[in-house]
PDB file of N, CA and C in Angstrom:
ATOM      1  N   UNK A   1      67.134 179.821 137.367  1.00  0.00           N
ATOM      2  CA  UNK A   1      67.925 179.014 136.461  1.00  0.00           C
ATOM      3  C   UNK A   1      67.116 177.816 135.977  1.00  0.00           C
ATOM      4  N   UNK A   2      66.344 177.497 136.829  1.00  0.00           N
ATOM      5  CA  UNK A   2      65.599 175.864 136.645  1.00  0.00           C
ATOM      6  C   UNK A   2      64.482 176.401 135.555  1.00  0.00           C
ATOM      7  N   UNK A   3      64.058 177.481 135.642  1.00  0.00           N
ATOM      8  CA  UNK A   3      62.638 178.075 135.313  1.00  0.00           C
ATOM      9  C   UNK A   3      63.148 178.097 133.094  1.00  0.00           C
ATOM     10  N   UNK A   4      63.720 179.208 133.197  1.00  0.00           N
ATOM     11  CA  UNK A   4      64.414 178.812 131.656  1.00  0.00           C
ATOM     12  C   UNK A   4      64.832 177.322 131.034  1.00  0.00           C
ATOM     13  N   UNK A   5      65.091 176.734 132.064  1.00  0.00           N
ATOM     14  CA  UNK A   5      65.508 175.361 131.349  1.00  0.00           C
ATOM     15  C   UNK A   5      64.259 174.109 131.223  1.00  0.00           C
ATOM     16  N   UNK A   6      63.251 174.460 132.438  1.00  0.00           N
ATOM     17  CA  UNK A   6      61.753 173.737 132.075  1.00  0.00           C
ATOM     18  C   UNK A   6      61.022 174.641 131.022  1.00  0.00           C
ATOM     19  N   UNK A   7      61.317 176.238 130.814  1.00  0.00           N
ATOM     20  CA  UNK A   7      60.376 176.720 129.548  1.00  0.00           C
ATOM     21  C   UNK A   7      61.366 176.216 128.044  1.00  0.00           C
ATOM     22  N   UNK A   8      62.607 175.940 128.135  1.00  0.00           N
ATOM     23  CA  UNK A   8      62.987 175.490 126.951  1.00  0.00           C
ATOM     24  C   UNK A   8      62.622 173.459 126.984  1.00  0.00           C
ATOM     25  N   UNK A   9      62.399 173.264 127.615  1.00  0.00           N
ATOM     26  CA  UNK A   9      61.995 171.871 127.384  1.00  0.00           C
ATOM     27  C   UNK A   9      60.492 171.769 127.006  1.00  0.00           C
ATOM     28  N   UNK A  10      60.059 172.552 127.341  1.00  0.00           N
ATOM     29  CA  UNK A  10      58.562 172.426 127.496  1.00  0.00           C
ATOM     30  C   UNK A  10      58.141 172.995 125.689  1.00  0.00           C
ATOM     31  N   UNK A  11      59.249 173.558 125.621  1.00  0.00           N
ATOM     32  CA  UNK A  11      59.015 174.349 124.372  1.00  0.00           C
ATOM     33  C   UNK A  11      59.621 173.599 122.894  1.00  0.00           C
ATOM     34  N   UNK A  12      60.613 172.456 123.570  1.00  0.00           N
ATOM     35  CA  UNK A  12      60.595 171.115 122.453  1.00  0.00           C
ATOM     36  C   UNK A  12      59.758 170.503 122.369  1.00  0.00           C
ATOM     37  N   UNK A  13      59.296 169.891 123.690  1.00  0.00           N
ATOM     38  CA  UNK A  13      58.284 169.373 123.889  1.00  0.00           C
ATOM     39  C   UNK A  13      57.353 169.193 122.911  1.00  0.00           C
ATOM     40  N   UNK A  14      56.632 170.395 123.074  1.00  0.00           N
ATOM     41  CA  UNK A  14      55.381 171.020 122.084  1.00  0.00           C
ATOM     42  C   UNK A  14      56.309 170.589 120.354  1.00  0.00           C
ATOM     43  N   UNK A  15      57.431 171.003 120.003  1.00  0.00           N
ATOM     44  CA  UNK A  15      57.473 170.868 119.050  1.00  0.00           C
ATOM     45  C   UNK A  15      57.501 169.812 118.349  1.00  0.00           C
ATOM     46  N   UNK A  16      58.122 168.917 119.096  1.00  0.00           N
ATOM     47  CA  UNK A  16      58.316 167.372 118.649  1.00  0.00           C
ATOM     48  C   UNK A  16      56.510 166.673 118.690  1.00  0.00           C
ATOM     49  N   UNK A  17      55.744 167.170 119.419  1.00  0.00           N
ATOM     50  CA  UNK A  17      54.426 166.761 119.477  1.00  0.00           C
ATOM     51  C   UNK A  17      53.598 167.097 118.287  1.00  0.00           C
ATOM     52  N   UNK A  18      53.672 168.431 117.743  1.00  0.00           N
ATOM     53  CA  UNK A  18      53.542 169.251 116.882  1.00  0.00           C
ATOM     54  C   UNK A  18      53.696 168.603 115.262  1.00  0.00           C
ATOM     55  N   UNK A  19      55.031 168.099 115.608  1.00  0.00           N
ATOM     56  CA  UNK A  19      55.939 167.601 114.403  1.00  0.00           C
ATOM     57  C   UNK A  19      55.660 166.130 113.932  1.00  0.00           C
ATOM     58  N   UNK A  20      55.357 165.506 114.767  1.00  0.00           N
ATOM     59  CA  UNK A  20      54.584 163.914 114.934  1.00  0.00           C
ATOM     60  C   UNK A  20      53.005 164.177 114.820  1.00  0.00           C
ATOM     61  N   UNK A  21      52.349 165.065 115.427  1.00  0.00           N
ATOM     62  CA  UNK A  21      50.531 165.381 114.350  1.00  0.00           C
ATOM     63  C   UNK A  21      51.101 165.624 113.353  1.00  0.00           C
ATOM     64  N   UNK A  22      51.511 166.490 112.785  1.00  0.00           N
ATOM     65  CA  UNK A  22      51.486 166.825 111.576  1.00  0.00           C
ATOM     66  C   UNK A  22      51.772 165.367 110.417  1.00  0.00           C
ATOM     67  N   UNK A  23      52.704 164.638 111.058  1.00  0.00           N
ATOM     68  CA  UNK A  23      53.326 163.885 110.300  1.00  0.00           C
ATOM     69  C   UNK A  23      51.732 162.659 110.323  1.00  0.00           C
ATOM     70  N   UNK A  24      51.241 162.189 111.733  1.00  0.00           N
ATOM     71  CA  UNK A  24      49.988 161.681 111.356  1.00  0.00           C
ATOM     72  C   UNK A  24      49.028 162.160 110.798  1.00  0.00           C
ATOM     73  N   UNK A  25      48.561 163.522 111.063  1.00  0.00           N
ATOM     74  CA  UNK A  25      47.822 163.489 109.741  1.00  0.00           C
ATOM     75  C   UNK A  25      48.043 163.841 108.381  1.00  0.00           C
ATOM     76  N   UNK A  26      48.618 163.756 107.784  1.00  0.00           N
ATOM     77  CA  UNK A  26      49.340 163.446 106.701  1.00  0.00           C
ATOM     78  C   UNK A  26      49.102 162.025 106.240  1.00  0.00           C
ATOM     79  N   UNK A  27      49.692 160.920 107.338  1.00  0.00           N
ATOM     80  CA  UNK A  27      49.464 159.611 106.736  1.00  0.00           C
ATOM     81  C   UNK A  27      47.880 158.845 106.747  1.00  0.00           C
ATOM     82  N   UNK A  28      46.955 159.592 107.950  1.00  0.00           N
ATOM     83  CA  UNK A  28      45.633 159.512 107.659  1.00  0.00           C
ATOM     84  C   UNK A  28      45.089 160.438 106.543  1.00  0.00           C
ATOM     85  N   UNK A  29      45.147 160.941 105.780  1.00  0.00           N
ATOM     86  CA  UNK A  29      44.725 161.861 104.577  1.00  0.00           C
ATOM     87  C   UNK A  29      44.803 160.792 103.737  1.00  0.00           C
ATOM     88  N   UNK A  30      46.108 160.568 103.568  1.00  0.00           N
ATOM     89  CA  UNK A  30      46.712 159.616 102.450  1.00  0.00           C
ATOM     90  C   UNK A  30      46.618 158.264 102.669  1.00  0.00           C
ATOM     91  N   UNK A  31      45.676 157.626 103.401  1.00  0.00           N
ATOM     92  CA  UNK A  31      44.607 156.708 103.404  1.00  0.00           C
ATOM     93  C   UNK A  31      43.487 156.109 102.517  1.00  0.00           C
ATOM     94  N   UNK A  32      43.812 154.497 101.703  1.00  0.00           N
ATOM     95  CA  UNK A  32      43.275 154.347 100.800  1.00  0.00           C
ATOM     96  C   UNK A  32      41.339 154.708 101.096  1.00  0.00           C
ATOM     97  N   UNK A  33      41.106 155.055  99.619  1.00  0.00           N
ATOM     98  CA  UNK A  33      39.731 155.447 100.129  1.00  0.00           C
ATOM     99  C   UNK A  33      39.043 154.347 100.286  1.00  0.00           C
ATOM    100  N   UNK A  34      37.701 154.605 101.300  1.00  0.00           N
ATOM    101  CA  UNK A  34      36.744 153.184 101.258  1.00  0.00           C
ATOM    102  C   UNK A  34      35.442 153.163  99.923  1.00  0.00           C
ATOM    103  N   UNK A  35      35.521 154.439  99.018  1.00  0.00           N
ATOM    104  CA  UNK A  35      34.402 154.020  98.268  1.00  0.00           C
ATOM    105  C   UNK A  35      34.978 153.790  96.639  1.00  0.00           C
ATOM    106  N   UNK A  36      33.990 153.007  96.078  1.00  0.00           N
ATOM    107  CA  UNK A  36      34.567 153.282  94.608  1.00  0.00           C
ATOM    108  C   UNK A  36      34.832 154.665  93.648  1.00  0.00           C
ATOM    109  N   UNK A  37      35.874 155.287  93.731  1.00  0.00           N
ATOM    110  CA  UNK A  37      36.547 156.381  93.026  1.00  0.00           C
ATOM    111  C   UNK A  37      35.864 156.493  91.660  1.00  0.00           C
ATOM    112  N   UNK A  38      36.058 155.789  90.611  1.00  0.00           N
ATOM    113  CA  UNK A  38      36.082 155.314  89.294  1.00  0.00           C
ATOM    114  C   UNK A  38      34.659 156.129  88.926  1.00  0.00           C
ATOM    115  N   UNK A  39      34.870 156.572  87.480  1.00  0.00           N
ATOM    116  CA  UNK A  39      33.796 157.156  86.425  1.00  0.00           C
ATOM    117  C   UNK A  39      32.881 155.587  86.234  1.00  0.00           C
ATOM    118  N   UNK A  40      31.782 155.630  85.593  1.00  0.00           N
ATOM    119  CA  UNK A  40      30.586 154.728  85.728  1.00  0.00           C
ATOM    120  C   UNK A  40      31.036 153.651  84.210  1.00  0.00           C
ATOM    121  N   UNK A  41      30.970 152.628  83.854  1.00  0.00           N
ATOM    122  CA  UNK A  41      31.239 151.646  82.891  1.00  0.00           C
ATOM    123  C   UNK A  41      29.954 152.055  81.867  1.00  0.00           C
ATOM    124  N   UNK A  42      30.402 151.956  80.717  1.00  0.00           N
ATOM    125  CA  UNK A  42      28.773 151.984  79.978  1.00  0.00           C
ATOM    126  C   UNK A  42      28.235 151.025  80.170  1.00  0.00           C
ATOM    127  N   UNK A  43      28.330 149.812  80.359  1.00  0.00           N
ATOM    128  CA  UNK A  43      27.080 148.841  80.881  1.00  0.00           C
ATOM    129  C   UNK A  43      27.888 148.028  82.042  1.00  0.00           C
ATOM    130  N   UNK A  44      26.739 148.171  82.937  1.00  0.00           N
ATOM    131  CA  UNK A  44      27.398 148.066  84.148  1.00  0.00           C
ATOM    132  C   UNK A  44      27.250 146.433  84.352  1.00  0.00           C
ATOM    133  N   UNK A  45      28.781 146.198  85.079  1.00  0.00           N
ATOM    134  CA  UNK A  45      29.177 144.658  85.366  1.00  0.00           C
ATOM    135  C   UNK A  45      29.312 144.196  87.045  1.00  0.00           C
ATOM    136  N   UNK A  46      28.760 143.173  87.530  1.00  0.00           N
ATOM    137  CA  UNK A  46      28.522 142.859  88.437  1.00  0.00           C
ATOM    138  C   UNK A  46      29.251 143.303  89.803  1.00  0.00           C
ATOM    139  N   UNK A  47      31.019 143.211  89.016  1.00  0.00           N
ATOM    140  CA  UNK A  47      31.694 143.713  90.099  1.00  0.00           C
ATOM    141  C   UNK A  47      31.827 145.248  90.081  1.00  0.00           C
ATOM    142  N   UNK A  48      31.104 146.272  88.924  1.00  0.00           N
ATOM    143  CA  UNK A  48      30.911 147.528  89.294  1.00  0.00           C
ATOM    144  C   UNK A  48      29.767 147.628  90.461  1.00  0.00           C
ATOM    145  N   UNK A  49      28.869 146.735  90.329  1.00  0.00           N
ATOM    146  CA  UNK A  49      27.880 147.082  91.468  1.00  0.00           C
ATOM    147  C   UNK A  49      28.130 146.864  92.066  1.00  0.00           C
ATOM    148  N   UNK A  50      28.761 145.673  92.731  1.00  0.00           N
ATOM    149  CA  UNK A  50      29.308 145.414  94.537  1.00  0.00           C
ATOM    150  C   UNK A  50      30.297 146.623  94.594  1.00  0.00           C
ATOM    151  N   UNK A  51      31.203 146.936  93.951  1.00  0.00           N
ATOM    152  CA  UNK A  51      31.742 148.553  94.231  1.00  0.00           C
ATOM    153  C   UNK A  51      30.848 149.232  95.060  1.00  0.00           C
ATOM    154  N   UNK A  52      29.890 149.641  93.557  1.00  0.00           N
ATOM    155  CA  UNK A  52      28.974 150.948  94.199  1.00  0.00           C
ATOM    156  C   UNK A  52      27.944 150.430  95.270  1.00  0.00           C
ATOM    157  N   UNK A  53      27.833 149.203  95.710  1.00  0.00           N
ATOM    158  CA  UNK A  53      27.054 149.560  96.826  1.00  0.00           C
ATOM    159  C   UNK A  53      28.045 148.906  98.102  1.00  0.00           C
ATOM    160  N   UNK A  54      29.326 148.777  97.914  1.00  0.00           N
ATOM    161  CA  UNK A  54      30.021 148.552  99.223  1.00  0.00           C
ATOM    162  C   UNK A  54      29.537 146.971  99.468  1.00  0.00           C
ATOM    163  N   UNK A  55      29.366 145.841  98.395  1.00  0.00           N
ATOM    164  CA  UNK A  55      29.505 144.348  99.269  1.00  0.00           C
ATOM    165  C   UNK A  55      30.182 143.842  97.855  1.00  0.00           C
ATOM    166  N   UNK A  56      30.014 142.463  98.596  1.00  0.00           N
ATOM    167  CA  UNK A  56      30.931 141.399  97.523  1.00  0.00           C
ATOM    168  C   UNK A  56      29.829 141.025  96.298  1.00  0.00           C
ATOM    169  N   UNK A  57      30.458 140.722  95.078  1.00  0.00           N
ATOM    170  CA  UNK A  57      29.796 139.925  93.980  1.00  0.00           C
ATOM    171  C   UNK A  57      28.859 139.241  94.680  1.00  0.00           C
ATOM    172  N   UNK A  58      29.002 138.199  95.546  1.00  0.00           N
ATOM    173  CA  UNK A  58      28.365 136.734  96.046  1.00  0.00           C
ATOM    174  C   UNK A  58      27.545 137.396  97.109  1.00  0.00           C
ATOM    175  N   UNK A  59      27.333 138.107  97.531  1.00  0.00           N
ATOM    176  CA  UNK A  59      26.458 138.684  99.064  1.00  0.00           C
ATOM    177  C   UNK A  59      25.096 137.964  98.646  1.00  0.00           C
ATOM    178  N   UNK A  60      24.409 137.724  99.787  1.00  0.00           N
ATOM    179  CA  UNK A  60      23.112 137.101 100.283  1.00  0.00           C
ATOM    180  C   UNK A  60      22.421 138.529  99.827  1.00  0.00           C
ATOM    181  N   UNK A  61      20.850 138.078  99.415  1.00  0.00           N
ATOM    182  CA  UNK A  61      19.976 138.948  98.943  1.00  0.00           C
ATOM    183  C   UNK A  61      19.697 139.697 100.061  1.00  0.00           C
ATOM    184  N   UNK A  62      19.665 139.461 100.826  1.00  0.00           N
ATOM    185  CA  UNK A  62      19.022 140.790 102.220  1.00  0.00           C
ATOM    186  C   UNK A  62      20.199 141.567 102.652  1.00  0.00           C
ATOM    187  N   UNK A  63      21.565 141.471 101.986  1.00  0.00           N
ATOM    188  CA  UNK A  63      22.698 141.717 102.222  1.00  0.00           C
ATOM    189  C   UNK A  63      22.386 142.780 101.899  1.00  0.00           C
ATOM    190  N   UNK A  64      22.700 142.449 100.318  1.00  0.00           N
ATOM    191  CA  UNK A  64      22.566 143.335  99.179  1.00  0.00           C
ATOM    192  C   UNK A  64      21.203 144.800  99.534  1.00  0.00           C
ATOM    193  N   UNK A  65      20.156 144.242  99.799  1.00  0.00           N
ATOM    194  CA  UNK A  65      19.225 145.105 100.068  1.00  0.00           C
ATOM    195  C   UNK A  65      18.883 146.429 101.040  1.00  0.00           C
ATOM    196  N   UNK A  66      19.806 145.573 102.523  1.00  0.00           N
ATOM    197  CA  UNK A  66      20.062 146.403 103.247  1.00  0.00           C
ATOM    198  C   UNK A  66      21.490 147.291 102.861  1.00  0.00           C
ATOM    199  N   UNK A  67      22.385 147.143 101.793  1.00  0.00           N
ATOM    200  CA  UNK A  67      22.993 147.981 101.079  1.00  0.00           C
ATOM    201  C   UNK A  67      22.570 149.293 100.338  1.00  0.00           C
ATOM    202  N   UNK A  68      22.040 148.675  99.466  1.00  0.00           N
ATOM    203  CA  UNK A  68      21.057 149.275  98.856  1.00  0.00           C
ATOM    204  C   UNK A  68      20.461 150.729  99.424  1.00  0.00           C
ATOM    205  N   UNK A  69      19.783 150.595 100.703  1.00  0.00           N
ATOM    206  CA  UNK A  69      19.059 150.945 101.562  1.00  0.00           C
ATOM    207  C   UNK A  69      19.962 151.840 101.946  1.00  0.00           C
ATOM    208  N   UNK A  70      20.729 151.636 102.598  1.00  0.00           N
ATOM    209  CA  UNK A  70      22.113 152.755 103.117  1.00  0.00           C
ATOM    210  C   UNK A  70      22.704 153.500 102.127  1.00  0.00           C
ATOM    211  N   UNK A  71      23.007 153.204 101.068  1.00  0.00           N
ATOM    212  CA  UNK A  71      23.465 154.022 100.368  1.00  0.00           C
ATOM    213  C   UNK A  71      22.462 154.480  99.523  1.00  0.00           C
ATOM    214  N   UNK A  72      21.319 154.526  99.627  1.00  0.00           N
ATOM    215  CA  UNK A  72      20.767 155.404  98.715  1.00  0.00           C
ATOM    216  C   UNK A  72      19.633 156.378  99.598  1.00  0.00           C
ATOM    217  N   UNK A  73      19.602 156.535 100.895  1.00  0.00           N
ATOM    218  CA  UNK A  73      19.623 157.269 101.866  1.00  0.00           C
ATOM    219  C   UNK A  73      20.521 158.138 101.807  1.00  0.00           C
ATOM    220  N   UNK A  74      21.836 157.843 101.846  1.00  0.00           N
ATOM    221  CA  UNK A  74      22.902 159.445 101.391  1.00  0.00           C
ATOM    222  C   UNK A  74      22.994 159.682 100.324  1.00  0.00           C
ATOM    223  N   UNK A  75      22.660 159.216  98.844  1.00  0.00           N
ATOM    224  CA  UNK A  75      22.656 159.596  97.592  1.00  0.00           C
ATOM    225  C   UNK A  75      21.025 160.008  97.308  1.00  0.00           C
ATOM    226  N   UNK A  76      19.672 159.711  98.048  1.00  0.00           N
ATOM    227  CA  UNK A  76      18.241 160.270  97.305  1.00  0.00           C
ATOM    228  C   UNK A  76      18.728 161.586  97.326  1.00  0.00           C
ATOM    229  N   UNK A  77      17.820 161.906  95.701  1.00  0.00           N
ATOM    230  CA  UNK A  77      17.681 162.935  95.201  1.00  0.00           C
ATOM    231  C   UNK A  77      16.882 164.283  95.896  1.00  0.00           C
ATOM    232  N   UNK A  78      16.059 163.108  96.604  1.00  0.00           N
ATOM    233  CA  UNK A  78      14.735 164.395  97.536  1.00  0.00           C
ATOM    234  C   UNK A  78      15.874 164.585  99.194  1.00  0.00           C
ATOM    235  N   UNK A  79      17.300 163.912  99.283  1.00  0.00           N
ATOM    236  CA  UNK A  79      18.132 164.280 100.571  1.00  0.00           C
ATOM    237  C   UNK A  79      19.611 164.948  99.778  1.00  0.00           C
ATOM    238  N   UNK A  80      19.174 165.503  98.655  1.00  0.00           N
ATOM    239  CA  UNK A  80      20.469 166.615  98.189  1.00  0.00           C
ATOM    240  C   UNK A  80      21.141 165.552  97.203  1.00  0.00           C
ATOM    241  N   UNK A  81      21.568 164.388  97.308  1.00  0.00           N
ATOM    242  CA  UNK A  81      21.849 163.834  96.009  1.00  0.00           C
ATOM    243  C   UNK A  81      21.185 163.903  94.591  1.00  0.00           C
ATOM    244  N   UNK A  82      22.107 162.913  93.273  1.00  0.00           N
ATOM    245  CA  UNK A  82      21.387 163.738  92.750  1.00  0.00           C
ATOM    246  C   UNK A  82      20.891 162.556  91.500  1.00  0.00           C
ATOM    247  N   UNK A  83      19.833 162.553  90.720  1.00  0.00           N
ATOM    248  CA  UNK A  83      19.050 161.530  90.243  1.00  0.00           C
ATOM    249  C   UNK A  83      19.877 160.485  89.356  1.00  0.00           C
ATOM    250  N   UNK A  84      21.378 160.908  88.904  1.00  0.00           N
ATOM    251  CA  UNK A  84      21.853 160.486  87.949  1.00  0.00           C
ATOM    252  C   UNK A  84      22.342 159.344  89.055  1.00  0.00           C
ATOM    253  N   UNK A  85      23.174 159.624  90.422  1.00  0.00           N
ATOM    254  CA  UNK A  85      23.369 158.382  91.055  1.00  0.00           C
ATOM    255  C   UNK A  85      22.422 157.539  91.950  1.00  0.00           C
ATOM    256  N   UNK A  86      21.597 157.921  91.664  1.00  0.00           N
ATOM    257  CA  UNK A  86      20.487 157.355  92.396  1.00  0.00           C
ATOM    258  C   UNK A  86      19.545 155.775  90.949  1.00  0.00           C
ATOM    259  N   UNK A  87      19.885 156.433  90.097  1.00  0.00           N
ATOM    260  CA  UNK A  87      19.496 155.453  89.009  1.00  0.00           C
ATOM    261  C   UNK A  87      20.536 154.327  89.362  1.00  0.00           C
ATOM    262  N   UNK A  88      21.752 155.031  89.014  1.00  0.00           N
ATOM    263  CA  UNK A  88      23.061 153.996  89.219  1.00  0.00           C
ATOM    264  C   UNK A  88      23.167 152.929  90.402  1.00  0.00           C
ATOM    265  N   UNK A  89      22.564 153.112  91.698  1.00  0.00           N
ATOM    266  CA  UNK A  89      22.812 152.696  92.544  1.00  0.00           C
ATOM    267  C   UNK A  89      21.603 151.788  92.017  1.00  0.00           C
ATOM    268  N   UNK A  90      20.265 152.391  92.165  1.00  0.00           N
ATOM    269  CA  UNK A  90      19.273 150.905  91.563  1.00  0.00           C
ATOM    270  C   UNK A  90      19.552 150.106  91.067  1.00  0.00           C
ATOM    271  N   UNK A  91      19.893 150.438  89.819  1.00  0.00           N
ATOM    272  CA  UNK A  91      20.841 149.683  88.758  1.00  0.00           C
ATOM    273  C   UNK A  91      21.725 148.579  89.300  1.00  0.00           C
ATOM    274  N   UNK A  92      22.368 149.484  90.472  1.00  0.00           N
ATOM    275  CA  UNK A  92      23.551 147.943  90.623  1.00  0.00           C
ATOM    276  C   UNK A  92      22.917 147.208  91.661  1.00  0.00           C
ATOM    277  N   UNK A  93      21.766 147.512  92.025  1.00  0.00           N
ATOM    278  CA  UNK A  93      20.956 146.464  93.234  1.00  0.00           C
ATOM    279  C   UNK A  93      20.296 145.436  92.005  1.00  0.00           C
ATOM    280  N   UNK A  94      19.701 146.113  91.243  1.00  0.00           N
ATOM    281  CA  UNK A  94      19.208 144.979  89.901  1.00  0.00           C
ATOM    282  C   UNK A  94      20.256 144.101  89.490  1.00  0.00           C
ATOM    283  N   UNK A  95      21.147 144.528  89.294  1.00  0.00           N
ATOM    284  CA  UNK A  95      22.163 144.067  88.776  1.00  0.00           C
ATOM    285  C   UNK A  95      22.676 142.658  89.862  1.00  0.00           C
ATOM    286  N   UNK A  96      22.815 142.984  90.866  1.00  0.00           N
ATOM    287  CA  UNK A  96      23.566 141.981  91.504  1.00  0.00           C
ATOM    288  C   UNK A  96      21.946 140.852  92.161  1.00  0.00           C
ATOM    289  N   UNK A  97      20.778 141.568  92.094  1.00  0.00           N
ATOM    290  CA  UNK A  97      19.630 140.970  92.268  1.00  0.00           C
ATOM    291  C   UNK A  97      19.169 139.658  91.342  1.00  0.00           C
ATOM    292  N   UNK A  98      20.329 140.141  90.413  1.00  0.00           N
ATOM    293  CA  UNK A  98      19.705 139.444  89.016  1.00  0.00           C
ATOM    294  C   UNK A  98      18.519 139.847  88.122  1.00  0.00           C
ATOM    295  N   UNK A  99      17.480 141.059  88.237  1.00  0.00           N
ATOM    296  CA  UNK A  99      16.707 141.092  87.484  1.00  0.00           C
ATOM    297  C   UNK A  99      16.501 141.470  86.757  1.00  0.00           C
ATOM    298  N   UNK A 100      15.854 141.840  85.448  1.00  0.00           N
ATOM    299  CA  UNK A 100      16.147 141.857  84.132  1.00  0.00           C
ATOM    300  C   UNK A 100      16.456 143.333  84.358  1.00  0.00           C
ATOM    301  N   UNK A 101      17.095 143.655  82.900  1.00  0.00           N
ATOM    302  CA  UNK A 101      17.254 145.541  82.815  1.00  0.00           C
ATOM    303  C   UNK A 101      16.421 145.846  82.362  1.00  0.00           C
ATOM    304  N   UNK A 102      16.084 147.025  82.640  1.00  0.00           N
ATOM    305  CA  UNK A 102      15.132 147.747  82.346  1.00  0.00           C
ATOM    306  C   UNK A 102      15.300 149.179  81.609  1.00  0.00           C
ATOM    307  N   UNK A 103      16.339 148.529  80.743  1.00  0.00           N
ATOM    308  CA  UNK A 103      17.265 149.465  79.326  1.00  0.00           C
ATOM    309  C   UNK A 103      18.059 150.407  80.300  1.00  0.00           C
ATOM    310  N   UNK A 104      18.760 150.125  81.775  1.00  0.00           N
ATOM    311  CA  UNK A 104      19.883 150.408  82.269  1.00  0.00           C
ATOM    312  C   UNK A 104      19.364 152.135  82.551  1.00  0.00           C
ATOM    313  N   UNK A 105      20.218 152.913  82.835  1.00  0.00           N
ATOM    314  CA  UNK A 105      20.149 153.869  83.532  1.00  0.00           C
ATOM    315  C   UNK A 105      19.162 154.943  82.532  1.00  0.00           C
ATOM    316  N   UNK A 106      18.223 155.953  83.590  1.00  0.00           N
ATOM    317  CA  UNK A 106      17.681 156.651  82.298  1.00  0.00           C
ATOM    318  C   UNK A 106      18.537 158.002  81.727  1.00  0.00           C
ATOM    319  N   UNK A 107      20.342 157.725  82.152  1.00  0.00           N
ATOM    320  CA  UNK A 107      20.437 159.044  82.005  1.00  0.00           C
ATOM    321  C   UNK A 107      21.954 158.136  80.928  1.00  0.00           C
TER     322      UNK A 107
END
């Protein structure tokens, strides 16, 4: 008698556990994203580059660099990324570097 009534508990159990993952991951999916989403600006503005490289407008130059550095390690072209964001990302290190353009992306 005891045996049926611990396999039907055991067997909510699971479901209510079941029913609560499901429901978390769901609300981790639907988790704002951490990178910039957005298609590219035709001329790119300061706060598009702190986007694309993940810091603030105002970041310290070695900030910025060691940004730089990280993200264009998972975007080089010679590690499967591909040349069009790899310009872009330069671009927004110039960009927030301050140094002149150099007629902006070659693509």
């Amino acid at each position: 008698m005891a045996t049926p009534l611990m396999a039907g508990l055991a067997v909510a159990a699971a479901a209510y556990a079941g029913k609560y993952g499901i429901q978390a991951w769901h609300n981790l999916r639907n988790l704002p994203k951490k990178f910039y989403e957005g298609g590219f600006q035709a001329t790119m503005t300061r706060r598009e580059a702190a986007l694309i490289l993940g810091v603030r407008e105002r970041t310290p130059t070695d900030k910025i660099k060691e940004a730089h550095k990280r993200v264009m390690i998972a975007n080089h072209p010679d590690a499967g990324g591909s040349h069009y964001l790899a310009s872009k990302i330069n671009e927004a290190k110039d960009m927030l570097l301050g140094k002149p353009k150099g007629g902006g992306s070659a693509f």
